[in-house]
Structures are given as structure tokens and as C-alpha cells.
Protein backbone atom coordinates (compact mmCIF):
# COMPACT_ATOMS: atom_id res chain seq x y z
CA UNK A 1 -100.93 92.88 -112.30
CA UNK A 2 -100.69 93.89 -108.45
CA UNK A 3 -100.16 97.50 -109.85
CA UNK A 4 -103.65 97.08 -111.45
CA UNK A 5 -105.35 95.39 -108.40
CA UNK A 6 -104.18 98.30 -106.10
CA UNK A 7 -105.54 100.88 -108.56
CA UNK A 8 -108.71 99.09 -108.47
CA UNK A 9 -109.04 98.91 -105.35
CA UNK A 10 -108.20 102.80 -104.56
CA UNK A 11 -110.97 103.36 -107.44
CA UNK A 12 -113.68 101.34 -105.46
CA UNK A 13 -112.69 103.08 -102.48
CA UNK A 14 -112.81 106.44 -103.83
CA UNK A 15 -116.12 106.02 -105.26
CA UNK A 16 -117.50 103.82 -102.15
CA UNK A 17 -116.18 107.05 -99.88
CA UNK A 18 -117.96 109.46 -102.17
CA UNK A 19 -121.20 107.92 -102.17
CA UNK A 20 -121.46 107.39 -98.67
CA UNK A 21 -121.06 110.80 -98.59
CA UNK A 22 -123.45 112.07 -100.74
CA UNK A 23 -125.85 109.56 -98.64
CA UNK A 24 -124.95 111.15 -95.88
CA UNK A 25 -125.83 114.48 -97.04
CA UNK A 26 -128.67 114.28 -98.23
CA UNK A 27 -130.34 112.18 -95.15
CA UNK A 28 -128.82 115.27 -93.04
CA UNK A 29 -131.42 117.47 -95.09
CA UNK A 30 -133.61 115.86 -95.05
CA UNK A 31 -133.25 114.71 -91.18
CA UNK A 32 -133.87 118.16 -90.49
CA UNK A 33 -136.48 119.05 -92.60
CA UNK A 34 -138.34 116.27 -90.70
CA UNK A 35 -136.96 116.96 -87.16
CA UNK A 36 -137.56 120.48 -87.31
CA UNK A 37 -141.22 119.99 -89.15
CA UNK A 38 -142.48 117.34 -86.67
CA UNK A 39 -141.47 118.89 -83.61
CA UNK A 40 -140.65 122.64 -83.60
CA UNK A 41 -143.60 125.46 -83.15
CA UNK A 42 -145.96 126.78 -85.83
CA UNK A 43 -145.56 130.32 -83.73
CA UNK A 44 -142.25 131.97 -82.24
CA UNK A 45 -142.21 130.98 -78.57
CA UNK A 46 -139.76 133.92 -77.58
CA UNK A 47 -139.03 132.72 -73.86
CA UNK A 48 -137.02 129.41 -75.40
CA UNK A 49 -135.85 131.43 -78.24
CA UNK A 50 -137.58 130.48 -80.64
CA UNK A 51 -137.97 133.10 -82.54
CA UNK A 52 -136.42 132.47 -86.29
CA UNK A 53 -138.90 131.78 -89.00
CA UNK A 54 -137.80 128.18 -91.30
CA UNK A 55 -139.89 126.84 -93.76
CA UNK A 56 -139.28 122.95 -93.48
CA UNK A 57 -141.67 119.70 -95.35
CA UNK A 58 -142.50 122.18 -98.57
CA UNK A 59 -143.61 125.01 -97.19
CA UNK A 60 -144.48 124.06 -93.43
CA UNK A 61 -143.63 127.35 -91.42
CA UNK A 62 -141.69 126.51 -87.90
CA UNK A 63 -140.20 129.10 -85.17
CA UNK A 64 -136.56 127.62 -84.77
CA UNK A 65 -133.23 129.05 -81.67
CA UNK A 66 -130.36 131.26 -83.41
CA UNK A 67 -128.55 127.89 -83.03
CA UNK A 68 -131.14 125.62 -84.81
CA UNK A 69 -131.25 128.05 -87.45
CA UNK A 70 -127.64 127.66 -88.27
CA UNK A 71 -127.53 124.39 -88.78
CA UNK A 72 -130.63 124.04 -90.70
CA UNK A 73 -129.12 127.05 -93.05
CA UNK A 74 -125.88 124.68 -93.40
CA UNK A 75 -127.53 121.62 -93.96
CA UNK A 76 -129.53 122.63 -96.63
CA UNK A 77 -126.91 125.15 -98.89
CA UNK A 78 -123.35 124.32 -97.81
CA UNK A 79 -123.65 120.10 -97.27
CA UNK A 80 -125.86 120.03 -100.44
CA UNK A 81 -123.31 122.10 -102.43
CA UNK A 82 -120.65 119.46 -101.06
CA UNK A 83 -123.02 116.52 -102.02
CA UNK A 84 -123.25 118.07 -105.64
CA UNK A 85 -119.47 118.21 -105.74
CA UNK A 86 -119.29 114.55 -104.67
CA UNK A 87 -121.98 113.56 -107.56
CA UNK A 88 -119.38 115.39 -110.07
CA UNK A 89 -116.53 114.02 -108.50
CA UNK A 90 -118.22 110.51 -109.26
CA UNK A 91 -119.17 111.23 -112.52
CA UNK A 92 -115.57 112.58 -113.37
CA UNK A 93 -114.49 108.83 -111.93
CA UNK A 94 -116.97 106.92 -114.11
CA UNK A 95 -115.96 109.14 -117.34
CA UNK A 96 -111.91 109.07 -116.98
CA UNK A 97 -111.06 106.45 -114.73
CA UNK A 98 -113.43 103.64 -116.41
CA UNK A 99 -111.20 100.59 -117.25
């Protein structure tokens, strides 16, 4: 019976850790899309840099640093790609580890 309890509880922990994370991946996105939308130029401002074209808040066109850039490209293809592989990870929990 303590053999099933600990089980358990590694199953609720598993799936607690993987929905926090897939929580926490999307509000990253869409942190930036609303970040970057709300305060970054509508034209490139090439003394600070800004320089890179983004399209943030479906289709609103801001003028983002090299740096800025980056992490906007990583938030929104490799973190949701990890996020989707969270979501299957859960549903591979909920469809062979259901007791």
C-alpha cells in the first residue's frame, strides 16, 4: 500500500511539474507579444538599435534590438515546441499511467 501511495504521489508530481510548465510557456509568449506590442516602436529607431522588424498582437508591426529579437524568436518556436511536448507528455500520463 505505501508502494502505491509513493507512485501516486510521483504521478501528481509529474503531472503538477508539467503543467506548470506548459503555464509557464505559454504566459512567456504571450508576455512578449504584449511587452513588445505595448511598448516597442512602430518604425526602426536605428540609434538604440532598433532595427529588426517583429510582428507581435496579430499582426502589429514593432522595430525590436538583435537581442530582443532573439528572445522573442525563442519564445514563440522553441518554448512553444517544449510546451507541446509537455501537453503530450501529459496526455501519455493520463492514457498509460491512469489507475
Amino acid at each position: 500500500m505505501a508502494n502505491r501511495d509513493r507512485i501516486n504521489r510521483l504521478r501528481q508530481t509529474i503531472i503538477a511539474l508539467l503543467a506548470v510548465a506548459v503555464i509557464a510557456s505559454i504566459a512567456w509568449g504571450v508576455y512578449i507579444h504584449i511587452s513588445y506590442g505595448s511598448s516597442m516602436p512602430r518604425v526602426p529607431e536605428p540609434d538604440s538599435g532598433r532595427t529588426y522588424a517583429l510582428v507581435v498582437n496579430h499582426g502589429t508591426q514593432v522595430y525590436v534590438t538583435h537581442q530582443e529579437f532573439l528572445r522573442a524568436n525563442f519564445a514563440f518556436h522553441e518554448v512553444l515546441v517544449f510546451a507541446l511536448g509537455c501537453i503530450f507528455a501529459l496526455a501519455l500520463i493520463k492514457l498509460y499511467w491512469n489507475e
